[in-house]
Protein backbone atom coordinates (compact mmCIF):
# COMPACT_ATOMS: atom_id res chain seq x y z
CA UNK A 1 118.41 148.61 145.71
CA UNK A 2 117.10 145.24 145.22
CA UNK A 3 118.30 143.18 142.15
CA UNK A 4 117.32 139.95 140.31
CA UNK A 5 119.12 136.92 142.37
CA UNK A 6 120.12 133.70 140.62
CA UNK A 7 120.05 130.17 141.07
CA UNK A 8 123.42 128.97 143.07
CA UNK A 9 126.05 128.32 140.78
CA UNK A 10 126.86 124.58 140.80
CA UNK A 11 130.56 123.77 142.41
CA UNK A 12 132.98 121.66 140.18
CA UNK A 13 131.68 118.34 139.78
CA UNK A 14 128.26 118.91 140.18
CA UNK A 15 126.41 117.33 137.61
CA UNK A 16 123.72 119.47 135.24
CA UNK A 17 120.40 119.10 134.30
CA UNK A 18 121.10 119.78 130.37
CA UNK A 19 123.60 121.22 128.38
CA UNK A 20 121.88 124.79 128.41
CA UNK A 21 122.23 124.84 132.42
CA UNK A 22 125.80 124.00 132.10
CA UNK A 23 126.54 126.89 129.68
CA UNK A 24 124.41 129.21 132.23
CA UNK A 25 127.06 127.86 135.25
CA UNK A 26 129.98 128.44 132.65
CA UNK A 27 128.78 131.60 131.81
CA UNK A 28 127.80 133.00 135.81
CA UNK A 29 131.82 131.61 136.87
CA UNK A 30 133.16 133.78 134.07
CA UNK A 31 131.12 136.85 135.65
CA UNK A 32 132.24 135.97 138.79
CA UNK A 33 135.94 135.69 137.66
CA UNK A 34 135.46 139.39 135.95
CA UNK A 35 134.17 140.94 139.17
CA UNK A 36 136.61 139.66 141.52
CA UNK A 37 139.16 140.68 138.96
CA UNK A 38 137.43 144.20 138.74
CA UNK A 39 137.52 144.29 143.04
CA UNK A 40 141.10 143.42 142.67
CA UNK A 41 141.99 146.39 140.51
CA UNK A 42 139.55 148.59 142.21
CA UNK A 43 137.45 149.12 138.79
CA UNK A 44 134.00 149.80 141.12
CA UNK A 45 132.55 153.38 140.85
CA UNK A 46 129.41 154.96 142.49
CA UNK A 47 126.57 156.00 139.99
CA UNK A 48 124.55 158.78 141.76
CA UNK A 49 120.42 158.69 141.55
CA UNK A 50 118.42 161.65 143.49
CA UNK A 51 115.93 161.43 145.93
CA UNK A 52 113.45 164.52 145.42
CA UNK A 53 110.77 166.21 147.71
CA UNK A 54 107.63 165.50 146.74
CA UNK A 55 105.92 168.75 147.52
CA UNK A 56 109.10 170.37 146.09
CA UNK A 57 110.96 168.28 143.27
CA UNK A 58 113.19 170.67 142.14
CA UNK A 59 114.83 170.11 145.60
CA UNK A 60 116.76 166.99 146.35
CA UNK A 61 116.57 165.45 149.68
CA UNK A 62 119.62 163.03 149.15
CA UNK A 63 121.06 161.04 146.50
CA UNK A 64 121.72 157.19 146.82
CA UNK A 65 125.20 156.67 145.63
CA UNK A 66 125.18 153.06 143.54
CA UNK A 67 127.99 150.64 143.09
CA UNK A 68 128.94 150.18 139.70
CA UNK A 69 131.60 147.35 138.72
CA UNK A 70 133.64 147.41 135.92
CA UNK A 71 135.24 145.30 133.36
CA UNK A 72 138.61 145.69 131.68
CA UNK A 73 137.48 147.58 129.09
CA UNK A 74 134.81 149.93 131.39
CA UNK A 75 131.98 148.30 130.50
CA UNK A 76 129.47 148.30 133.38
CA UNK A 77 128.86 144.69 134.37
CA UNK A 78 124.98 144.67 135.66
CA UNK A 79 124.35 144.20 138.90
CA UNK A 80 122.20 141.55 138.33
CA UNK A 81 124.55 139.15 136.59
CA UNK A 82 126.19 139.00 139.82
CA UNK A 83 124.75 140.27 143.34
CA UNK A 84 122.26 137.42 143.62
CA UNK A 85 125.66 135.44 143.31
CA UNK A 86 127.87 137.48 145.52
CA UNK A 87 125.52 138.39 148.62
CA UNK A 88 126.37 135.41 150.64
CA UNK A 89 130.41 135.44 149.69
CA UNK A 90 133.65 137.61 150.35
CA UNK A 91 133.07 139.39 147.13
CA UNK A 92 129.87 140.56 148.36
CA UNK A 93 131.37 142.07 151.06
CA UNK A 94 133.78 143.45 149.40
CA UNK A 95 131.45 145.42 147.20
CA UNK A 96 129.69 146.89 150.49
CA UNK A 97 133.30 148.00 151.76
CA UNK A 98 134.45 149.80 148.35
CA UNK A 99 131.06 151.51 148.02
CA UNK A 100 131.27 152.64 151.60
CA UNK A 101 134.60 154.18 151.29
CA UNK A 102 133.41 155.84 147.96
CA UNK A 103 130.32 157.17 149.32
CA UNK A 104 132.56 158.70 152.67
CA UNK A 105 134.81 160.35 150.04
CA UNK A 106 132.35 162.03 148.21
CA UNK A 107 130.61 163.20 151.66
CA UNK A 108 133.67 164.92 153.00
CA UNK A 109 134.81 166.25 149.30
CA UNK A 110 131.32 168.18 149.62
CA UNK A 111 129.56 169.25 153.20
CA UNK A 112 126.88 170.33 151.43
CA UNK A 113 125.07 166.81 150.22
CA UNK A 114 123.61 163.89 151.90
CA UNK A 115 124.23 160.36 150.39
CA UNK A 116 122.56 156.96 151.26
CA UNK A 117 124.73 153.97 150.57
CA UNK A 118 123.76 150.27 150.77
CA UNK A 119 124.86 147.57 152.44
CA UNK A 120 123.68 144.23 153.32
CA UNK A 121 122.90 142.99 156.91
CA UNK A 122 125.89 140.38 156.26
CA UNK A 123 128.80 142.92 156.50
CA UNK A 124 128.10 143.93 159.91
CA UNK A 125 130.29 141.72 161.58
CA UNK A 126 132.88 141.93 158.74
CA UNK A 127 136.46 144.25 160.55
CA UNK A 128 137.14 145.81 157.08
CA UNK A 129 133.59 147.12 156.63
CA UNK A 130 133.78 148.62 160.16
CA UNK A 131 137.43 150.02 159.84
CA UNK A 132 136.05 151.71 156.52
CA UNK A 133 133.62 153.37 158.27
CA UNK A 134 135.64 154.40 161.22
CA UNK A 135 138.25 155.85 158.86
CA UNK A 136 135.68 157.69 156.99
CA UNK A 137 134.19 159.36 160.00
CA UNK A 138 137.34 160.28 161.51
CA UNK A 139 138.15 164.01 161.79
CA UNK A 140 134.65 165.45 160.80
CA UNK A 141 131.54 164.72 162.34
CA UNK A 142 129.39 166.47 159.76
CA UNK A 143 130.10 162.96 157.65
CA UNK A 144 127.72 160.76 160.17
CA UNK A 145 125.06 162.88 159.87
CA UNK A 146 124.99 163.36 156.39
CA UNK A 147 125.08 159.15 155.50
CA UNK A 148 122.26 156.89 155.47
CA UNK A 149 122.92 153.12 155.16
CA UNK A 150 120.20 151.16 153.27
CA UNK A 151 119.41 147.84 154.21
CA UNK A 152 117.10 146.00 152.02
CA UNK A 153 113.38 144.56 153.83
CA UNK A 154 115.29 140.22 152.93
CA UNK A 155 118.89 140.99 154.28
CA UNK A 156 117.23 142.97 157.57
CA UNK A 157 115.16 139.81 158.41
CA UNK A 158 117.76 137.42 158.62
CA UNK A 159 119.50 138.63 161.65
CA UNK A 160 116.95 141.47 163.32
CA UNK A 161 117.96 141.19 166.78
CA UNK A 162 121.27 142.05 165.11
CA UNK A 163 120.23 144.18 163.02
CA UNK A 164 118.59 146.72 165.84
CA UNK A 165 121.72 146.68 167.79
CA UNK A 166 123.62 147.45 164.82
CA UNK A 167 121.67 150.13 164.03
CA UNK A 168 121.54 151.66 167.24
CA UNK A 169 125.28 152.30 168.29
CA UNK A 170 125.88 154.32 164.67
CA UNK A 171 122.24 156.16 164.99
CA UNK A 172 123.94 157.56 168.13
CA UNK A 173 126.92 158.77 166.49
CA UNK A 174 124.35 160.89 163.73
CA UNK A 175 124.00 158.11 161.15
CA UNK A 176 120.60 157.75 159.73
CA UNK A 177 118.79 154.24 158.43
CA UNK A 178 116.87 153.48 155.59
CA UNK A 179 115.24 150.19 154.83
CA UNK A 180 114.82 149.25 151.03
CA UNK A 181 112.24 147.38 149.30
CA UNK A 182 109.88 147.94 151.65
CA UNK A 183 106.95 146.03 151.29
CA UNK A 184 109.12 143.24 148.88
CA UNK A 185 110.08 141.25 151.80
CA UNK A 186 106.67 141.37 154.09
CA UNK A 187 108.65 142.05 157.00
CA UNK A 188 106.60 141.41 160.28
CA UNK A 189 105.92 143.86 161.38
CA UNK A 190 106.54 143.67 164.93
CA UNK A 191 109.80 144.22 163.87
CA UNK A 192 109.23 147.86 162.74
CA UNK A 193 108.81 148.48 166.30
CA UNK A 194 112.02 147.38 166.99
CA UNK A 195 114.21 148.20 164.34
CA UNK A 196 113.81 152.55 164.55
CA UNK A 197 114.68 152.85 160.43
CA UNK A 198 114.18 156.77 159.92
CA UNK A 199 113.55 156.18 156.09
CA UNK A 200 111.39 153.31 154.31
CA UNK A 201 111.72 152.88 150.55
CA UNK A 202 108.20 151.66 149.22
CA UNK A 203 109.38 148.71 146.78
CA UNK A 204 109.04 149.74 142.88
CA UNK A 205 106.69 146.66 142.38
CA UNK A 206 103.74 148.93 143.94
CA UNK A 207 104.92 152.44 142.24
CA UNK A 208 105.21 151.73 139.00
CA UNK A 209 102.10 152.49 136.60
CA UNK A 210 100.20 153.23 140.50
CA UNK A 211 98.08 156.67 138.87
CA UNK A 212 96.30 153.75 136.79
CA UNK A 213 96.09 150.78 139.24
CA UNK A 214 93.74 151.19 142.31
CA UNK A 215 95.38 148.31 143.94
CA UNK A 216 98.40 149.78 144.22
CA UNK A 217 97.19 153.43 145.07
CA UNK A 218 95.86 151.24 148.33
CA UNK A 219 98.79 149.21 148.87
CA UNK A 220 101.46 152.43 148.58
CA UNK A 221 99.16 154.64 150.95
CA UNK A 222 98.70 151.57 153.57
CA UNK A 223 102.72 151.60 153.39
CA UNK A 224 103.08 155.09 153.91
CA UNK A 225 100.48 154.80 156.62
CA UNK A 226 102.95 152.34 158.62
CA UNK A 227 105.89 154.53 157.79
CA UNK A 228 103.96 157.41 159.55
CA UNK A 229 102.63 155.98 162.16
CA UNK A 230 106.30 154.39 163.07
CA UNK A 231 107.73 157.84 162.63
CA UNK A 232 110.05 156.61 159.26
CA UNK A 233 110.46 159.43 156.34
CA UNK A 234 108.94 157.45 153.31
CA UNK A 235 110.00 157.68 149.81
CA UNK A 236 108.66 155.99 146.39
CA UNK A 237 111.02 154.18 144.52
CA UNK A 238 110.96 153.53 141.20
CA UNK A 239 108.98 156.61 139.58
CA UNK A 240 109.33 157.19 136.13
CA UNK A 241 105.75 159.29 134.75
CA UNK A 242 104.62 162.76 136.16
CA UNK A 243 101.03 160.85 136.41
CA UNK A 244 102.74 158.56 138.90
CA UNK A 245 104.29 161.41 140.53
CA UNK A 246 101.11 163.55 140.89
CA UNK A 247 99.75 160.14 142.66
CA UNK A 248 102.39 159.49 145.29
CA UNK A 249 102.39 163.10 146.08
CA UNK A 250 98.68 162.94 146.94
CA UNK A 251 98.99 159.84 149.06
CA UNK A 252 101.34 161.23 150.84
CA UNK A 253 104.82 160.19 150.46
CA UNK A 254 107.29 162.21 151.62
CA UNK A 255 109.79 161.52 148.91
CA UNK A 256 110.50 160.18 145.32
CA UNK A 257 113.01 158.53 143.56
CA UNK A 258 113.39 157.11 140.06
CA UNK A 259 113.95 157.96 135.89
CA UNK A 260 111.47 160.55 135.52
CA UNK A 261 113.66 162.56 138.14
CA UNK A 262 117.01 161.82 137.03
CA UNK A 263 119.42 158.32 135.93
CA UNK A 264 121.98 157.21 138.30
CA UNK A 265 124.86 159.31 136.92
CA UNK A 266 128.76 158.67 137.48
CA UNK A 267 129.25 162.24 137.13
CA UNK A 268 128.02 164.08 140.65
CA UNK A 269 125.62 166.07 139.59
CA UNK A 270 126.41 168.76 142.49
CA UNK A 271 128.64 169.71 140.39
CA UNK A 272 127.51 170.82 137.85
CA UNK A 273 126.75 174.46 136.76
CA UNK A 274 123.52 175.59 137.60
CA UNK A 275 120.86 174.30 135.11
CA UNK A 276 122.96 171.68 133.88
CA UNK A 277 121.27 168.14 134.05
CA UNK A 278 123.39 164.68 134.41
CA UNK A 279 123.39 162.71 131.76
């Protein structure tokens, strides 16, 4: 999932253009402070969002498991106080490990789901990220095949060549790809040739409101068009009307995901009794 990325914070020293950007820096350490507090204590939990058919809603493809970081008292601190901050750092890498090792627990708790987790194209080269995932695969090779790693369209771009390599030792061990915010970053697309995602996720800047903007309805479909024609499993992000649902499904995606089909919930919703929604 993409989120809102802010300004570099300014280092100690640093002099400010007003009082009001000084209060912003103040304000953006103190974040920073909770979060690596909140990494220290492990107070990070997934939220859960489905990804639905769209010929068949009522039947979830996959959920994407999202990393949720907490402050003393539980309060979720948004992600985008702090992941434009964090990408580039330690922290941020330590987010990507903890939300891999939660997402590997919940896939061998249940052999029944699939679960995308994301990651940036920074923690490839990071050991702990790596030994997380080797741990989590060990002793049952159902897990690989049932995780997709998301990497968004921006983070992809800044190191393809590693990126593809990446990307293909796990696909041969079952792991599947997706690549976020399609369409955010314009990726060249002489990459797509190159990189062998199996999933794109159509960026939420051309699906929502598309059933009443033409430009979009011929944006999404030229996006699904490259998906198809590269072989990648495309799914709509950001859906949240039944007109814009009836839309997608018509162009052709192959999958959506967003509010009108269910909030990222902390609770798993496999289990819950038949029926039952998440809240």
């Amino acid at each position: 999932m993409a989120y809102d990325v802010r300004p570099p914070i300014p280092q100690p020293g640093q002099d400010f253009d007003s009082p009001l950007s000084a209060a912003v820096a103040e304000r953006d350490r103190e974040t920073l402070d909770l979060v690596r507090r909140a990494l220290d204590d492990r107070n990070v939990i997934l939220a859960f969002q489905p990804v639905v058919q769209a010929r068949q809603p009522q039947r979830v493809a996959f959920h994407e498991g999202l990393v949720r970081v907490l402050d003393p008292t539980g309060r979720i601190i948004p992600a985008g106080d702090f992941m434009g901050a964090v990408e580039t750092s330690e922290l941020g890498r330590r987010i990507d490990c903890l939300a891999l090792e939660m997402g590997l627990i919940a896939l061998r708790r249940d052999p029944t789901i699939r679960m995308s987790v994301n990651m940036s194209a920074r923690s490839i080269g990071y050991p702990r990220w790596n030994e997380t995932l080797r741990d989590g695969l060990r002793g049952d090779a159902s897990v690989a095949e049932r995780l997709i790693l998301e990497i968004t369209e921006s983070s992809a771009m800044l190191m393809p060549d590693i990126v593809t390599v990446f990307m293909g030792d796990l696909q041969r061990q079952g792991i599947s790809f997706a690549l976020d915010d399609f369409g955010a970053g314009f990726t060249a697309f002489r990459y797509l040739r190159e990189f062998f995602f199996d999933i794109v996720k159509i960026d939420g800047q051309f699906i929502r409101g598309i059933s009443g903007d033409v430009d979009n309805q011929v944006l999404a479909e030229a996006l699904v068009t490259i998906g198809k024609h590269f072989d990648m499993f495309t799914v709509a992000e950001s859906v949240e009307s039944a007109d814009d649902a009836n839309c997608l499904a018509a162009i052709g995606v192959d999958c959506m995901q967003g509010y009108f089909f269910g909030a990222p919930s902390t609770l798993p919703p496999w289990r819950l009794p038949d029926g039952q929604k998440s809240a």
